[in-house]
Protein backbone atom coordinates (compact mmCIF):
# COMPACT_ATOMS: atom_id res chain seq x y z
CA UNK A 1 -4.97 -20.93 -126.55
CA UNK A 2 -3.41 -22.27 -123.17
CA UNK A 3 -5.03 -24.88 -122.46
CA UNK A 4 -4.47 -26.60 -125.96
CA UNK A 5 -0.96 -25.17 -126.61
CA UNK A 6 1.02 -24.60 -123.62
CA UNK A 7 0.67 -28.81 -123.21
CA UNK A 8 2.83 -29.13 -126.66
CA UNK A 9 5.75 -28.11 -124.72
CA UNK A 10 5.44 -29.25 -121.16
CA UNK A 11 3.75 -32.52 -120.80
CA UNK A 12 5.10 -35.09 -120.31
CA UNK A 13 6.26 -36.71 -123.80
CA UNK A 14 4.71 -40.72 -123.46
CA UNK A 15 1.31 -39.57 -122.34
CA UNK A 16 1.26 -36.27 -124.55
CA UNK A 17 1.81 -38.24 -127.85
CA UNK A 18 -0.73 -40.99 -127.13
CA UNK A 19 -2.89 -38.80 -126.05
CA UNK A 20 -3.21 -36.43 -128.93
CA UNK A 21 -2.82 -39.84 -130.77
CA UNK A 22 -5.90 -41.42 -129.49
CA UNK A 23 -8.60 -39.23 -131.35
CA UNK A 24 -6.77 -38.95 -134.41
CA UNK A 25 -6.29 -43.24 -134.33
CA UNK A 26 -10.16 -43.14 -133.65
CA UNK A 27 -10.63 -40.54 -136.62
CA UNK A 28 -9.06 -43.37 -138.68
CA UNK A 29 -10.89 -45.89 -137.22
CA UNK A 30 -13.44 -44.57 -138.60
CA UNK A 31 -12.31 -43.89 -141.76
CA UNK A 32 -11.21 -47.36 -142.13
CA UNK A 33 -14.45 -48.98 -140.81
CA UNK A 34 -16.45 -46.88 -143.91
CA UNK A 35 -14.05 -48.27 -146.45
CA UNK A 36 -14.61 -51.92 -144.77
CA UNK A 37 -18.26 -51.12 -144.25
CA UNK A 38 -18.35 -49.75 -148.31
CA UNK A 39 -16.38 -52.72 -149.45
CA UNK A 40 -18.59 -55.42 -147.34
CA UNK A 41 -21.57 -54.08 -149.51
CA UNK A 42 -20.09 -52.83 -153.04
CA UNK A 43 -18.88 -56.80 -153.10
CA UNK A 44 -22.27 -57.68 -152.84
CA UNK A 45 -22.34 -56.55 -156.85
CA UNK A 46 -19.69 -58.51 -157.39
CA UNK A 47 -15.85 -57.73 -158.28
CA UNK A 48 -16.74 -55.35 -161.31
CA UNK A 49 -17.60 -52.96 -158.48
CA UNK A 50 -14.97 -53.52 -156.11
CA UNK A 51 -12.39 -52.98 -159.09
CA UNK A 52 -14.52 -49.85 -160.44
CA UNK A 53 -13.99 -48.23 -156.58
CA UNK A 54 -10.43 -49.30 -156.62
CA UNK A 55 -9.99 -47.27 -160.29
CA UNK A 56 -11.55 -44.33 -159.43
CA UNK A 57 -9.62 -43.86 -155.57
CA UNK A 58 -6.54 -42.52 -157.26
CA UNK A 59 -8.54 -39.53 -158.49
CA UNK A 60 -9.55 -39.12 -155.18
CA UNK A 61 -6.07 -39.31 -154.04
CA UNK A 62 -5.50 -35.99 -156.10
CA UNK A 63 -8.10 -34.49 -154.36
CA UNK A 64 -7.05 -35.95 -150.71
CA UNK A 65 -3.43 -34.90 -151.67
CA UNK A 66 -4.18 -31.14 -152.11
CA UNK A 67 -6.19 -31.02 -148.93
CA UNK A 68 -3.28 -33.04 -147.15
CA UNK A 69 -0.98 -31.37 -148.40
CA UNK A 70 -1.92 -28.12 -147.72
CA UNK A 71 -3.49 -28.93 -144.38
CA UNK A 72 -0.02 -29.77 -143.97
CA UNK A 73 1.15 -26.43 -144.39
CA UNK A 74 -1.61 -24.86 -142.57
CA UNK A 75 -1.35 -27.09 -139.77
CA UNK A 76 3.04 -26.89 -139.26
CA UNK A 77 2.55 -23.04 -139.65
CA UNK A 78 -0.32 -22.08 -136.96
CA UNK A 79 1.51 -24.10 -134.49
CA UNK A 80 5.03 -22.55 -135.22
CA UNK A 81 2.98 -19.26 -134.62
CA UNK A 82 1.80 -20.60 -131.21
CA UNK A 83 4.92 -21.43 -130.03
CA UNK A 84 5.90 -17.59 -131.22
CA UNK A 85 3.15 -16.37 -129.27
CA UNK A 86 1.77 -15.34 -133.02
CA UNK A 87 -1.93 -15.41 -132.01
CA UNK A 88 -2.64 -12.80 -135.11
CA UNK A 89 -0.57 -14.36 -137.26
CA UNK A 90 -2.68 -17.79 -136.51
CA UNK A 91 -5.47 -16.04 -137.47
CA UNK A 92 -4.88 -14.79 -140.60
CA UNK A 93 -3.74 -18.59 -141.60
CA UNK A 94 -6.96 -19.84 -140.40
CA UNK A 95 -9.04 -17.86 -142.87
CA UNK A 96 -6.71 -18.76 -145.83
CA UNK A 97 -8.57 -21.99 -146.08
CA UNK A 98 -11.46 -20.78 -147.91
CA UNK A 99 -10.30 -19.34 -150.33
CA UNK A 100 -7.87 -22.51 -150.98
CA UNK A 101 -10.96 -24.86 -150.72
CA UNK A 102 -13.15 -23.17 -153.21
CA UNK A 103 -9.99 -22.94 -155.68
CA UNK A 104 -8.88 -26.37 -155.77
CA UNK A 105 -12.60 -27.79 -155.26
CA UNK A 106 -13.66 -26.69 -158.53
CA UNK A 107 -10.30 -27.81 -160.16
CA UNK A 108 -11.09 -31.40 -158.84
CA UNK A 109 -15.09 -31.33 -159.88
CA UNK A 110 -14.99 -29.92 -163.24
CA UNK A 111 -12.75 -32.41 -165.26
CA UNK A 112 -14.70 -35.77 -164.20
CA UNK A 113 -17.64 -33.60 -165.60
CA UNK A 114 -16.43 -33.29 -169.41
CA UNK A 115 -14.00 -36.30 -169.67
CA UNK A 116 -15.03 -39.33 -167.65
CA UNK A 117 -14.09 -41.72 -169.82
CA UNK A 118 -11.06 -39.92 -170.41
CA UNK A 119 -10.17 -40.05 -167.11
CA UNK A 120 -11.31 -44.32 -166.35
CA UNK A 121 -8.81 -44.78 -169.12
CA UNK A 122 -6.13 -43.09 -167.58
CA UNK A 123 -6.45 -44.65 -164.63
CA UNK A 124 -6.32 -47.72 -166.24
CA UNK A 125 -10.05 -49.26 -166.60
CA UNK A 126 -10.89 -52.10 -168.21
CA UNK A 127 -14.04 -52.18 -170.41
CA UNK A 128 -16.22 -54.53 -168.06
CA UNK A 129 -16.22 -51.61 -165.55
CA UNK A 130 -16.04 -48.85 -167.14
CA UNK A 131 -19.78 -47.80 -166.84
CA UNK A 132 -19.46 -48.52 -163.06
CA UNK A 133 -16.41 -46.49 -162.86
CA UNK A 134 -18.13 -43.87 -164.97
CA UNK A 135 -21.11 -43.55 -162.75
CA UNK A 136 -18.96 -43.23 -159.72
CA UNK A 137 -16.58 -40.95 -160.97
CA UNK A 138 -19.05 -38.48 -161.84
CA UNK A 139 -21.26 -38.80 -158.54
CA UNK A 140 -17.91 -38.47 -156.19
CA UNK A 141 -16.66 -35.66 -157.81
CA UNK A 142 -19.42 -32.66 -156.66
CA UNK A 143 -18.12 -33.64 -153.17
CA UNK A 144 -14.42 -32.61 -154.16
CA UNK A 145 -14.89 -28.95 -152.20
CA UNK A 146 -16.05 -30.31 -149.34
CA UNK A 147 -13.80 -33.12 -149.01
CA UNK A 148 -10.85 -30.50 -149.41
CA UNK A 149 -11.93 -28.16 -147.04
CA UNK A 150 -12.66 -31.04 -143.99
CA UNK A 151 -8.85 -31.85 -144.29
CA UNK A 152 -8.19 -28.34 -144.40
CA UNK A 153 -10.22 -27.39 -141.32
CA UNK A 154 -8.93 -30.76 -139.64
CA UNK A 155 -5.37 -29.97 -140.03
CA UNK A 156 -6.17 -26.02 -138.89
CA UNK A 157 -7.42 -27.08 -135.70
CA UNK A 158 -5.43 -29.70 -135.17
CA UNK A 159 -2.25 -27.13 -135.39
CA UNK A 160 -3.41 -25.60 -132.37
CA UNK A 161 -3.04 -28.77 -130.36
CA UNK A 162 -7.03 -29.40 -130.37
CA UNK A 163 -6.81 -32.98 -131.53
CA UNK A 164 -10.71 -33.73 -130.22
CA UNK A 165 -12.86 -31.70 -132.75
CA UNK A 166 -10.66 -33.01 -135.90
CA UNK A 167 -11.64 -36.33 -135.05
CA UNK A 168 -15.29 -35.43 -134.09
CA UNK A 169 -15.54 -34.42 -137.93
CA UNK A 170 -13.81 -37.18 -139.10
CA UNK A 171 -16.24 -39.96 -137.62
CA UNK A 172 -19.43 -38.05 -138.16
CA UNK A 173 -19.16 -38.15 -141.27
CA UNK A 174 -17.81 -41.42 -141.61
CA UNK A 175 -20.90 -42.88 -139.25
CA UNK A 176 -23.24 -40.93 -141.75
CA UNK A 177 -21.61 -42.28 -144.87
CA UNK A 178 -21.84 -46.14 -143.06
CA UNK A 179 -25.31 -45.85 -142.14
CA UNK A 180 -26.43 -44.71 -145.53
CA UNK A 181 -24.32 -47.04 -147.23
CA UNK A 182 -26.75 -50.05 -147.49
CA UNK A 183 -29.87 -48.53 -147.66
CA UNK A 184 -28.79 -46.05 -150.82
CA UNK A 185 -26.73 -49.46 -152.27
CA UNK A 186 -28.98 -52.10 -151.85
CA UNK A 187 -32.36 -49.76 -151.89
CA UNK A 188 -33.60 -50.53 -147.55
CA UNK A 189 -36.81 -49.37 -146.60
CA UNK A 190 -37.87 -46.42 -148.97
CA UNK A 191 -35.05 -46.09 -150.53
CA UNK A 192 -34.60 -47.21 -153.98
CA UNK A 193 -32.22 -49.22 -154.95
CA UNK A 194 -29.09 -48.00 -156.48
CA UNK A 195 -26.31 -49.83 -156.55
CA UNK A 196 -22.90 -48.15 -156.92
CA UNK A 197 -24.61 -45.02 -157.64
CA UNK A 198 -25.86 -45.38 -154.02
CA UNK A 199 -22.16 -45.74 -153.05
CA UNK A 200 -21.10 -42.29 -154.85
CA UNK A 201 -23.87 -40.13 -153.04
CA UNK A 202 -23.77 -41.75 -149.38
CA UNK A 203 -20.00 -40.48 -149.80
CA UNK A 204 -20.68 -37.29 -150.84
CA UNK A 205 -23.56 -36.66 -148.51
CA UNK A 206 -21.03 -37.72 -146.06
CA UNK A 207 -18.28 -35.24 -146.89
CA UNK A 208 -20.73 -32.16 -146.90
CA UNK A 209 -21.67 -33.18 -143.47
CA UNK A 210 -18.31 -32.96 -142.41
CA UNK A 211 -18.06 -29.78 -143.97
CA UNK A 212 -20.73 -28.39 -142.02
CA UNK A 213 -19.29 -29.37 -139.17
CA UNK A 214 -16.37 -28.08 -139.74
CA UNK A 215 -17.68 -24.58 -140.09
CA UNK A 216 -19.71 -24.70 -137.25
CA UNK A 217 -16.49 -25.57 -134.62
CA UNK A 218 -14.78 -22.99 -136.45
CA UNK A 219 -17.72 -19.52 -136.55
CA UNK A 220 -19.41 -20.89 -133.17
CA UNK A 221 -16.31 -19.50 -131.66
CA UNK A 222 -15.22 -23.56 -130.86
CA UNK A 223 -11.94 -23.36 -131.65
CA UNK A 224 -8.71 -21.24 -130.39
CA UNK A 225 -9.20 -19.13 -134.03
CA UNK A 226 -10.57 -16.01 -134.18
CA UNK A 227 -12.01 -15.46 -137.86
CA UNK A 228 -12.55 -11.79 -138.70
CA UNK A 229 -13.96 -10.78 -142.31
CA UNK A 230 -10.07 -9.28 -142.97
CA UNK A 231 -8.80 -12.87 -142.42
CA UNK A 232 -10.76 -13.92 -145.25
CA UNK A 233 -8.78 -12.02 -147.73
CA UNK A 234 -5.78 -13.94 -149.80
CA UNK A 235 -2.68 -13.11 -148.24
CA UNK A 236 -0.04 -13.75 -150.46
CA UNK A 237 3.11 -13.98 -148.06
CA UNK A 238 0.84 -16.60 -146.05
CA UNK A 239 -0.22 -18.28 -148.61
CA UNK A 240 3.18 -18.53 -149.56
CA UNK A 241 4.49 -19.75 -146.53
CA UNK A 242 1.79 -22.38 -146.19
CA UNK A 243 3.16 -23.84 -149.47
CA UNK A 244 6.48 -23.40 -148.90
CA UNK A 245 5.88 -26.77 -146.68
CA UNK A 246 2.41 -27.56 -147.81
CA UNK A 247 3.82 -27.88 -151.40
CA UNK A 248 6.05 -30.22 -151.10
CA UNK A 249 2.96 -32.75 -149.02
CA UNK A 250 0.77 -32.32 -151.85
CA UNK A 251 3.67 -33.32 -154.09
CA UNK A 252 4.51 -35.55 -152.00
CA UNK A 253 0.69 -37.24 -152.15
CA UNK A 254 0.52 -36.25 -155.94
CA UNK A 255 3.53 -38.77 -156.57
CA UNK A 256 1.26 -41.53 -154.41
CA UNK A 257 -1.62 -41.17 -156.92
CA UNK A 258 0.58 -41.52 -160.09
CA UNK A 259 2.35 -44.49 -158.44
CA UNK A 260 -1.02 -46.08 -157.50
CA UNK A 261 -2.65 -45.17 -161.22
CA UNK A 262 0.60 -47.07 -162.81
CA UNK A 263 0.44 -49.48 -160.35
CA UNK A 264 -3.05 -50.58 -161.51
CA UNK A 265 -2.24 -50.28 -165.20
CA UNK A 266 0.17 -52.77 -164.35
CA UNK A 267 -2.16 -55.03 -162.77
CA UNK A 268 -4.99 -54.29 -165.40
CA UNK A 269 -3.12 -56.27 -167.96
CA UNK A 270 -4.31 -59.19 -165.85
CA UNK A 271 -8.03 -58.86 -165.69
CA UNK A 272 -10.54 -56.71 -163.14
CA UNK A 273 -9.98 -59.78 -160.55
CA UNK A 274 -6.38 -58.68 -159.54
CA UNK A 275 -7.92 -55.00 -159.79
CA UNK A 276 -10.07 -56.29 -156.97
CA UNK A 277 -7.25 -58.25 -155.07
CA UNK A 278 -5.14 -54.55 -154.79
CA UNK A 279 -8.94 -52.95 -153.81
CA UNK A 280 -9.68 -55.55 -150.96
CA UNK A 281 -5.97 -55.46 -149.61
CA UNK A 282 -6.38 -51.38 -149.54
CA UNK A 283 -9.12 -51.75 -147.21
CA UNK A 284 -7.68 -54.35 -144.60
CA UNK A 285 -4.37 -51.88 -145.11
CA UNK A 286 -6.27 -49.06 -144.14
CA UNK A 287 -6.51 -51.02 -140.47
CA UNK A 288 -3.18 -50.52 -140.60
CA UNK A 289 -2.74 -47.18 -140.65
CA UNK A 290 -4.97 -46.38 -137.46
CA UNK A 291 -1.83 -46.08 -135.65
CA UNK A 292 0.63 -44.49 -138.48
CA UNK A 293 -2.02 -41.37 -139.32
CA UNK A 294 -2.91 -41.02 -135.39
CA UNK A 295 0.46 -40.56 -134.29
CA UNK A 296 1.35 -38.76 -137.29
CA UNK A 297 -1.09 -36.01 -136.29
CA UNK A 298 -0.06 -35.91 -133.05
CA UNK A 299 4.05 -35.56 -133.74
CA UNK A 300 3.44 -32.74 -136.96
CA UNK A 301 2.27 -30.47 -133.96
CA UNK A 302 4.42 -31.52 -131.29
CA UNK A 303 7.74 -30.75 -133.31
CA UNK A 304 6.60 -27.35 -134.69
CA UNK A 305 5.72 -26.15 -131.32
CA UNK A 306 8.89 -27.19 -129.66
CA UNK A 307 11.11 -25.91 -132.67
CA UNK A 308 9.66 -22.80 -132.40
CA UNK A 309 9.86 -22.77 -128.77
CA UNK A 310 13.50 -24.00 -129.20
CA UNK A 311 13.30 -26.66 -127.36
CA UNK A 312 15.52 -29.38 -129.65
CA UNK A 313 15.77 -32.06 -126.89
CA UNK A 314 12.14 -32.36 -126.76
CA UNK A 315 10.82 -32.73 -130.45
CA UNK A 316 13.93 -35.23 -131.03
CA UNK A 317 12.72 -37.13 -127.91
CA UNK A 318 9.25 -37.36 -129.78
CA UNK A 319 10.35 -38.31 -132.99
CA UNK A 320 11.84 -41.70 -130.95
CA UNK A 321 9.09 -42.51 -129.26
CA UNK A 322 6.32 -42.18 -131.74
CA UNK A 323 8.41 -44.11 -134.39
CA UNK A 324 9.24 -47.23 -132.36
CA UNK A 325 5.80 -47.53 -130.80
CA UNK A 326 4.35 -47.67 -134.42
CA UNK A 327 6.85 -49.94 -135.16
CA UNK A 328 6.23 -52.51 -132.53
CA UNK A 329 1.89 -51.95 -133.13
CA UNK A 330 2.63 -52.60 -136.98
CA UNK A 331 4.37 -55.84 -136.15
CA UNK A 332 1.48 -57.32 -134.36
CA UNK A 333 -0.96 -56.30 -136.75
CA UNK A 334 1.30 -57.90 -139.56
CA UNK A 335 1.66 -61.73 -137.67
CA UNK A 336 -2.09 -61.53 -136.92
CA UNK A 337 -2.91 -60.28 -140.85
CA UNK A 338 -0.70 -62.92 -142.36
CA UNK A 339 -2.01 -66.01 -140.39
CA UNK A 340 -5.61 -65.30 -140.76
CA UNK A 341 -5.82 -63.51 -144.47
CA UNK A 342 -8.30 -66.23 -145.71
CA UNK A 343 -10.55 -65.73 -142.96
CA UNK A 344 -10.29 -62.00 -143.21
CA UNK A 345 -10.80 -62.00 -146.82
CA UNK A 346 -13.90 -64.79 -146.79
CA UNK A 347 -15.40 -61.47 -144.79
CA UNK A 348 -16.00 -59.35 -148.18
CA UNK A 349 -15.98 -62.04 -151.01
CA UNK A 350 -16.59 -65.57 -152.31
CA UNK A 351 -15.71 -65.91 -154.94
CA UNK A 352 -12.94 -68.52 -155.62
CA UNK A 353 -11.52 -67.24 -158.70
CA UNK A 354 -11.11 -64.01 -156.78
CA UNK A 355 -9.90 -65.31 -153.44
CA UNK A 356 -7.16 -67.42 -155.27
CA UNK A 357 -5.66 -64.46 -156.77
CA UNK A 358 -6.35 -62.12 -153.26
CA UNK A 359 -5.30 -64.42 -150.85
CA UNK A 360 -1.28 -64.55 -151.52
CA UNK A 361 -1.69 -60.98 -153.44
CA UNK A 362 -2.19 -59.41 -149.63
CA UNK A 363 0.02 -61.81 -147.71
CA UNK A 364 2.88 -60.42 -149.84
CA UNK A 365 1.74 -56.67 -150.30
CA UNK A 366 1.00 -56.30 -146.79
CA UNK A 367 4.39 -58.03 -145.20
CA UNK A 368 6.63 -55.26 -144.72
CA UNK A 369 4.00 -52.52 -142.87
CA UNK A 370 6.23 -52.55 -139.80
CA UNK A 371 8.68 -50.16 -142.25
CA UNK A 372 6.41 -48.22 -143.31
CA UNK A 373 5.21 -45.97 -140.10
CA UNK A 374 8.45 -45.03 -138.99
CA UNK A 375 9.25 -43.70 -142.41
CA UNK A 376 5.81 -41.56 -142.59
CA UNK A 377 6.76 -40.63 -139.39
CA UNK A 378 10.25 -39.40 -140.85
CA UNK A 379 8.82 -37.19 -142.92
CA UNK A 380 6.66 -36.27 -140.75
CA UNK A 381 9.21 -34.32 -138.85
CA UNK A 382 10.81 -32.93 -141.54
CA UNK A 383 7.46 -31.23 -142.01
CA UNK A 384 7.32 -30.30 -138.41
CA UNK A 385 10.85 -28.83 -138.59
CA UNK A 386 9.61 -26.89 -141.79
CA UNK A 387 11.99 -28.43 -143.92
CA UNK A 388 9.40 -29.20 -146.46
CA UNK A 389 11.68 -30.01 -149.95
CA UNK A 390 13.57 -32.73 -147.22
CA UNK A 391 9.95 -34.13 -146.69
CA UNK A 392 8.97 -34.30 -150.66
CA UNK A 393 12.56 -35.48 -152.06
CA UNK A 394 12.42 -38.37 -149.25
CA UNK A 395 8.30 -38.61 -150.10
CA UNK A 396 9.50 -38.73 -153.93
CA UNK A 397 12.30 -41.79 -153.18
CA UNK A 398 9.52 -43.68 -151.15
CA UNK A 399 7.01 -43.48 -153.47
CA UNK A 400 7.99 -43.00 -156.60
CA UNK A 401 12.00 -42.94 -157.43
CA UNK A 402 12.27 -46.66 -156.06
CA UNK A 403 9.08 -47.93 -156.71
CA UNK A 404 8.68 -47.52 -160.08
CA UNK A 405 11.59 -49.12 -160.81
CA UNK A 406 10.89 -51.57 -158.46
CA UNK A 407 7.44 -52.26 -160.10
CA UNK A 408 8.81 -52.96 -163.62
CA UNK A 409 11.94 -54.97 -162.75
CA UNK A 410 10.22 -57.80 -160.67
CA UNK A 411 6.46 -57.42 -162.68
CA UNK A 412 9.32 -58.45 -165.97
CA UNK A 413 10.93 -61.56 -163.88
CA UNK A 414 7.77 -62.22 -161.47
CA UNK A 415 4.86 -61.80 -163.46
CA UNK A 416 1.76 -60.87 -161.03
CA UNK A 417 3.91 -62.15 -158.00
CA UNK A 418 6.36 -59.47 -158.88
CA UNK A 419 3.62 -56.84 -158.90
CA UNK A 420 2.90 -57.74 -155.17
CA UNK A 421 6.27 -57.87 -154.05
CA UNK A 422 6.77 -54.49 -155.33
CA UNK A 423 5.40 -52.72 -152.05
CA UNK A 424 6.91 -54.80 -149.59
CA UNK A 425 10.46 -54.14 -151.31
CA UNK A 426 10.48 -50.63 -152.21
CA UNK A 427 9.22 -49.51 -148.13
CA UNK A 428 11.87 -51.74 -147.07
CA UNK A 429 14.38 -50.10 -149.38
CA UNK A 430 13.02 -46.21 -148.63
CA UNK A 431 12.79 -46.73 -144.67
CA UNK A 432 16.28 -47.23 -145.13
CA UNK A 433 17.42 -44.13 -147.23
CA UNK A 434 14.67 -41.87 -144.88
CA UNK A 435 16.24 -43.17 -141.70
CA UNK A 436 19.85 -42.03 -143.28
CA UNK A 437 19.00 -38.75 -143.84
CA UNK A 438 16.99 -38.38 -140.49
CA UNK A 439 19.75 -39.49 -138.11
CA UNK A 440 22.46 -37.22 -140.23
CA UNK A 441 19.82 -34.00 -139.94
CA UNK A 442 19.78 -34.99 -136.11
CA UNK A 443 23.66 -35.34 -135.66
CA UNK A 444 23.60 -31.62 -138.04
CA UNK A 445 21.69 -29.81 -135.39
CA UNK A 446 23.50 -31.63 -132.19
CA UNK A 447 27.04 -30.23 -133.53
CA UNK A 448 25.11 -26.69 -134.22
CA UNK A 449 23.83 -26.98 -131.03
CA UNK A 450 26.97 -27.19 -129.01
């Protein structure tokens, strides 16, 4: 437990922070190299297929958002423990997670199932993808457990300060899903070719992997966790805890996914070729985010530790520093993003129809990113400091209370240009309201303090 734990509260703040951000950046790297790999071949059936992907990923969000959101919990409450000296109490957490991961697997395979088309419409599908959407719907779903359970056993170990095996899962399986990618897609060598059916089971193939990973570090005695067969068993005052912050992340990540699903209605209205535009601008965005979901990581940790260690000075210390060095690595990304977007974009598709809709689509979407980490990172210690309903009602202005609003009012004067300046407007708005209520929780414990 030492030699990942003690570090949270001693070392030296700078070096600490990158360097529990470092695996967890090249975790997303990862991540975001699949989604560019995935995209780079899915376009090669044209933008039907990009906009049937883009459809279907706020279903996925749901999915993503429970195992966030209660890796969330997991993850702020084993490291409050170590800082308690809770090594028991750690334990029992730890083998919460399968039971959670069974449960909420099975709630996110068995709709997609019975109502596909149900769902396609929902999420706003037009009827030129629909099959596609249909087909990868379906596929994606069976790999709903073990997606849950890899962020569940990712945020578990990574509560304990062990940022290294977390990642290791994380790009396995996102190295397995690349390499399979083109031969299941485009039907290399002996396989046959499949198309975007190819795309569905490289990415669940991928996410079991993971999984078995996962379970490996964890019974191979690989991790700080001690599993017994009595940690197995549903605790209900853990569980209860774990929600009591994890809760409010999964709401928090349940709002994204409605946003994103009326987002795409919206756009809808104007043809599967905007569809596309918002699916290619996800994946260079997803770039982005190497350095917001890294850091993020490495801070959740970081401030539960030193809160439960009581050491105040410290986790506010951390909060600065992680939020103005995403700031300044956001800002460079966003000069080099909106001088070269053509050339970036000429990368995945050719179509000029396309392109003239994508091109100023992502220049606008994409031009406020340098708000955006800080206020993830905002919440982020909120979480940390286990004030979990802070974290969703500030999660809930960000992503839903402004936005939505935001989304109607310009898409009625803008048209389609008003769509894309939603994002940029409502982050700039919420970093704002986030960074209120951050500095006046700050000043709150200061005068408590003394």
């Amino acid at each position: 437990m030492e030699k990942y734990t003690s570090r949270l509260g001693t070392a030296p703040l700078g070096p600490l922070l990158i360097r529990l951000s470092l695996p967890g950046i090249a975790a997303t790297i990862a991540g975001s190299l699949y989604n560019i790999v995935d995209t780079f071949w899915v376009a090669r059936l044209g933008h039907e297929a990009i906009a049937a992907l883009t459809i279907v990923f706020p279903y996925q969000i749901l999915a993503m958002a429970v195992g966030m959101g209660t890796g969330t919990g997991i993850g702020a409450l084993v490291s409050r423990y170590f800082g308690e000296k809770n090594v028991k109490g750690a334990n029992l957490a730890a083998g919460q997670i399968f039971f959670l991961c069974v449960i909420w697997g099975l709630l996110f395979l068995i709709p997609p199932l019975f109502m596909p088309d149900t769902i396609l419409r929902l999420l706003g599908a037009t009827d030129n993808i629909m099959d596609m959407g249909r087909v990868y719907l379906v596929i994606t779903a069976f790999g709903a457990p073990a997606n849950v359970f890899v962020f569940l056993a990712g945020s578990l170990i990574r509560g304990s300060g062990d940022i290294v095996k977390p990642t290791i899962i994380m790009i396995t399986a996102s190295v397995i899903n690349i390499i399979f990618d083109p031969f299941l897609i485009l039907g290399i060598g002996p396989f046959p070719e499949m198309g975007i059916k190819g795309a569905a089971i490289a990415t669940v193939i991928a996410q079991c992997s993971g999984m078995v990973i996962g379970l490996y570090f964890i019974f191979a005695k690989r991790t700080t966790f001690r599993i017994s067969a009595d940690s197995l068993v549903p605790r209900w005052n853990i569980l209860k805890r774990i929600y009591h912050v994890g809760a409010p992340a999964s709401i928090q990540q349940l709002t994204e996914s409605l946003a994103f699903i009326l987002f795409n209605k919206v756009v809808s209205a104007y043809g599967s070729a905007p569809i596309a535009a918002v699916g290619l601008a996800m994946r260079i965005s997803d770039l982005a985010f190497m350095p917001i979901m890294g850091v993020s990581n490495a801070l959740l940790p970081v401030v539960g530790y030193n809160m439960g260690a009581g050491r105040q000075d410290r986790l506010w210390k951390a909060i600065k520093l992680s939020s103005v060095g995403t700031a300044i690595l956001l800002l460079i990304f966003t000069i080099i993003i909106e001088i070269w977007t053509p050339e970036v974009l000429s990368i995945f598709m050719k179509d000029p129809e396309v392109l003239k809709v994508t091109i100023p689509g992502m220049r606008i979407m994409l031009s406020a990113l340098t708000f955006i980490g800080p206020s993830i990172l905002f919440i982020t210690a909120f979480q940390g400091l286990s004030m979990g309903g802070m974290a969703l009602w500030l999660s809930l202005i960000r992503q839903f209370i402004l936005f939505i609003p935001v989304l109607f009012l310009l898409e009625y004067l803008f048209g389609l240009t008003g769509i894309w300046l939603t994002l940029p407007v409502s982050d700039v708005l919420s970093f704002h309201v986030v960074l209120y209520f951050l500095v006046r929780e700050y000043r709150k414990r200061q005068k408590h303090s003394l």
